[in-house]
Structures are given as structure tokens and as C-alpha cells.
Protein backbone atom coordinates (compact mmCIF):
# COMPACT_ATOMS: atom_id res chain seq x y z
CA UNK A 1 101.99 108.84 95.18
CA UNK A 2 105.00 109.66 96.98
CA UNK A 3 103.78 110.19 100.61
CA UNK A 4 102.46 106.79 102.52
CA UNK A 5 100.04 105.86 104.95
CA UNK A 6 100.38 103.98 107.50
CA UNK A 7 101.59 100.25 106.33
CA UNK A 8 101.98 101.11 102.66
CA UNK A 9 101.63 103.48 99.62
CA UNK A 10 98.10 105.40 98.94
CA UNK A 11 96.54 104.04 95.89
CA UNK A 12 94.61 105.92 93.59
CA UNK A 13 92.53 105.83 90.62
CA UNK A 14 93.04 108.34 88.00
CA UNK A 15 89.44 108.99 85.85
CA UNK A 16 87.73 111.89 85.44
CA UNK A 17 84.98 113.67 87.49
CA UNK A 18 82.80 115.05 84.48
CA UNK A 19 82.87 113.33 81.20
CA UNK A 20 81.38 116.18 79.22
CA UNK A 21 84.64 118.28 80.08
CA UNK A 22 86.91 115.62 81.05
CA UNK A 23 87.95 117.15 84.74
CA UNK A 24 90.96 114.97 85.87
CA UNK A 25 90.41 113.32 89.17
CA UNK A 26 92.24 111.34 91.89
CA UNK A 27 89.82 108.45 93.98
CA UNK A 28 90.93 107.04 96.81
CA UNK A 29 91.02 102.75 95.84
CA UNK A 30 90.22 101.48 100.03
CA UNK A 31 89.63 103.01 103.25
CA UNK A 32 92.89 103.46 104.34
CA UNK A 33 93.83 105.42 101.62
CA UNK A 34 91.01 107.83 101.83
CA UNK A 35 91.93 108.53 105.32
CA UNK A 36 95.26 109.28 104.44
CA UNK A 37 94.22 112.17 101.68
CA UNK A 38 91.40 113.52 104.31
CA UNK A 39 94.31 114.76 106.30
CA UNK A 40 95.24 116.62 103.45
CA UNK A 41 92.17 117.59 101.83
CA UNK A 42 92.67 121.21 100.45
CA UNK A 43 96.08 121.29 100.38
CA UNK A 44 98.47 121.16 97.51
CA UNK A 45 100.51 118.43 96.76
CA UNK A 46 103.40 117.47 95.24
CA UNK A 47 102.92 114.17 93.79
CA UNK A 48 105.41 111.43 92.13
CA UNK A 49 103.24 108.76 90.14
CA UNK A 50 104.22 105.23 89.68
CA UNK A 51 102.18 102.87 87.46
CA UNK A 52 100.69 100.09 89.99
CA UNK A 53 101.80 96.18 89.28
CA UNK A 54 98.93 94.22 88.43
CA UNK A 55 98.67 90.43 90.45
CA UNK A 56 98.89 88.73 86.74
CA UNK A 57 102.55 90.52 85.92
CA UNK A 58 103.41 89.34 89.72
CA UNK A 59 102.05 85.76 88.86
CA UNK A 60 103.93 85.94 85.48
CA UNK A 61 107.22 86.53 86.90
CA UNK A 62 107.18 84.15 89.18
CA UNK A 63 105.66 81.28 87.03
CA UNK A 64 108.47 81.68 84.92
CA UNK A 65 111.18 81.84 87.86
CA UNK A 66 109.53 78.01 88.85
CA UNK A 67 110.18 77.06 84.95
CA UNK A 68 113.84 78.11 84.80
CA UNK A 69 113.81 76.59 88.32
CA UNK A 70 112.06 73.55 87.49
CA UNK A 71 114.24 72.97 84.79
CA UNK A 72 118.22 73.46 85.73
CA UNK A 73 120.05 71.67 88.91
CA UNK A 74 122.50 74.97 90.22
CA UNK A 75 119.89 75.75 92.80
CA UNK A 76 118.75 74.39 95.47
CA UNK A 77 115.47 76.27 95.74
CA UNK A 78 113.16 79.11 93.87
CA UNK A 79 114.10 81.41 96.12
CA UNK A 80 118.12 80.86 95.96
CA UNK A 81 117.80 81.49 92.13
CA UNK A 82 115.54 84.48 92.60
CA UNK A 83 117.96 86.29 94.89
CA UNK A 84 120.66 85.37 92.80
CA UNK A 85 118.97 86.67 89.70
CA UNK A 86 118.24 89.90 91.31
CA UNK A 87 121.50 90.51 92.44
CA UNK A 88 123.40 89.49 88.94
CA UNK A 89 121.07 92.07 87.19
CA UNK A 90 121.38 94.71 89.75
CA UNK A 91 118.77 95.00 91.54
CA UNK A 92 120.70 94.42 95.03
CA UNK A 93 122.24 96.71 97.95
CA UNK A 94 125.60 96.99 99.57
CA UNK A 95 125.40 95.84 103.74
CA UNK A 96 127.76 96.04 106.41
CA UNK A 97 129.26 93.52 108.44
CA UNK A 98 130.53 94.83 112.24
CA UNK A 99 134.33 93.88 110.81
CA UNK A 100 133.21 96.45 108.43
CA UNK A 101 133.11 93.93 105.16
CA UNK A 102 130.37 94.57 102.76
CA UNK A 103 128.34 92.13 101.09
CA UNK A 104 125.18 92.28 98.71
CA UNK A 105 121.83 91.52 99.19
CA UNK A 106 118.67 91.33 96.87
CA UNK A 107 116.27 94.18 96.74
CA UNK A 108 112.78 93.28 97.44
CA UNK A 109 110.27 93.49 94.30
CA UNK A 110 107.16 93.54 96.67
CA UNK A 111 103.90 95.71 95.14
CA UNK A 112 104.93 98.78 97.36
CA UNK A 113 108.33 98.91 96.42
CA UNK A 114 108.23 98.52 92.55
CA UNK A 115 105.70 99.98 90.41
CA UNK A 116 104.61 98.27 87.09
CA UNK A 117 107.36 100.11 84.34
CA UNK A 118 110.33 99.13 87.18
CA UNK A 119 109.07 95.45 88.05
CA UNK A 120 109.23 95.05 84.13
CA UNK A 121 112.78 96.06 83.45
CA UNK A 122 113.40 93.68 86.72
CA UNK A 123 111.26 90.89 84.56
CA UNK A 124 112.87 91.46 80.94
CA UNK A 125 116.67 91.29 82.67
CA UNK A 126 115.27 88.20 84.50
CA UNK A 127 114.83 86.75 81.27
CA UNK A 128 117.71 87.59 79.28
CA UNK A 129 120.18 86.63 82.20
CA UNK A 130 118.15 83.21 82.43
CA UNK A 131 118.45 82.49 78.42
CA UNK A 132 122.14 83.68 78.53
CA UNK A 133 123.06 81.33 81.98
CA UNK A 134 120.73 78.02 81.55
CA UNK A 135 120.64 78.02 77.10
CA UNK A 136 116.90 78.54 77.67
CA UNK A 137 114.61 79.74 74.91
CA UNK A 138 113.20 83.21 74.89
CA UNK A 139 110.21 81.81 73.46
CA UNK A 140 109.67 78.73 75.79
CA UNK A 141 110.01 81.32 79.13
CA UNK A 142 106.93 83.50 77.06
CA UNK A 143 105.20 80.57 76.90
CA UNK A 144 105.52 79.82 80.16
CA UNK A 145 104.93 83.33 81.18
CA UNK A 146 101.27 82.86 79.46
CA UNK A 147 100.62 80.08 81.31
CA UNK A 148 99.32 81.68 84.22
């Protein structure tokens, strides 16, 4: 949902409320989060949805970031070759020195920033720059996306 609580983004549970008529219903997922609708109880809202990233596509991205890593000798750490990845496929921002130069930074791809359908456009690009730059195999990165 589009407005946040305090520290993050209110989670919910779409399922329904009656199975003999199927009545749509949003459930708070932890405390915080039904505290946060409370204060609105009653009220309409507009609401933007986003798809919440599992831990496993989280885990996936990153065990294949350590393979690529693992396995080429530009870098000097995971997190050099992250950053750079994110910024070569976009997913960066322009900042502002004082002298007024601009330079570009990655763009986080923490849970509360990027929902699932985002994070895996981020993960797909991930892999097609990293076969394109470092010769790897589309089919070896799979397989060592599946070995979570």
C-alpha cells in the first residue's frame, strides 16, 4: 500500500472474509501494521498495490551476484560489482557535488523499496548484463540461482 507506517510499508494479506461468497479482504500481516490501518479504520482509501519480495527471490539474487563474483577478477568485492551492476542497468540516481558536478549512485533494492515484479526486472537485467560482460552462461547463473 502506498501510505507507510512508521519505519516501513504496511503489509497486508489479500484473502477473503467469507468463502461461500468470496468477500475480498485486506489483514493486517504484524502489529505495527494493524496500528497503522486502526487510524484509518472507516475511511476510504486510495491504495497502490505492489507484489511483496519473498526472502528466497532476495537469497536468489544475491547467490548468484557471489557466483559471477566468485568467478571473474574486475572487482574487488560483492558489493563493488553489485553497485556497478545496478548502475549499468539503470537502476541508479543523479547526486550533487557542492562544485555542482553530478555523479551516479546505485538505488537501493531493499524489501521496502522494490516490490516482487520490479526486483525481478532488476534480477533478469542483472543477468543478461553479467552473461554479456564476464561470457557467463545463462544456464550456469540458473543453476546457481537454484542453489539456494
Amino acid at each position: 500500500m502506498s501510505f507507510e507506517k512508521e519505519g516501513g510499508m504496511i503489509l497486508l494479506y489479500a484473502t477473503t472474509i467469507d468463502d461461500e461468497i468470496d468477500t475480498p479482504a485486506l489483514v493486517a500481516t504484524d502489529k505495527a501494521s494493524w496500528d497503522a490501518v486502526m487510524k484509518v479504520f472507516g475511511k476510504t482509501l486510495a491504495v497502490e498495490t505492489k507484489q511483496a519480495r519473498s526472502p528466497e527471490q532476495h537469497r536468489m539474487y544475491f547467490a548468484v551476484l557471489n557466483f559471477v563474483y566468485q568467478n571473474q577478477e574486475q572487482f574487488k568485492s560483492a558489493e563493488d560489482l553489485r553497485e556497478a551492476t545496478l548502475m549499468d542497468i539503470g537502476h541508479s540516481r543523479l547526486r550533487e557535488r557542492l562544485d555542482g558536478s553530478r555523479y551516479r549512485v546505485a538505488k537501493s533494492v531493499s524489501f521496502h523499496n522494490l516490490g516482487h515484479e520490479k526486483f525481478q526486472e532488476i534480477f533478469d537485467k542483472s543477468i543478461d548484463l553479467w552473461c554479456q560482460h564476464f561470457g557467463h552462461d545463462p544456464e550456469v547463473l540458473l543453476q546457481a540461482r537454484n542453489a539456494v
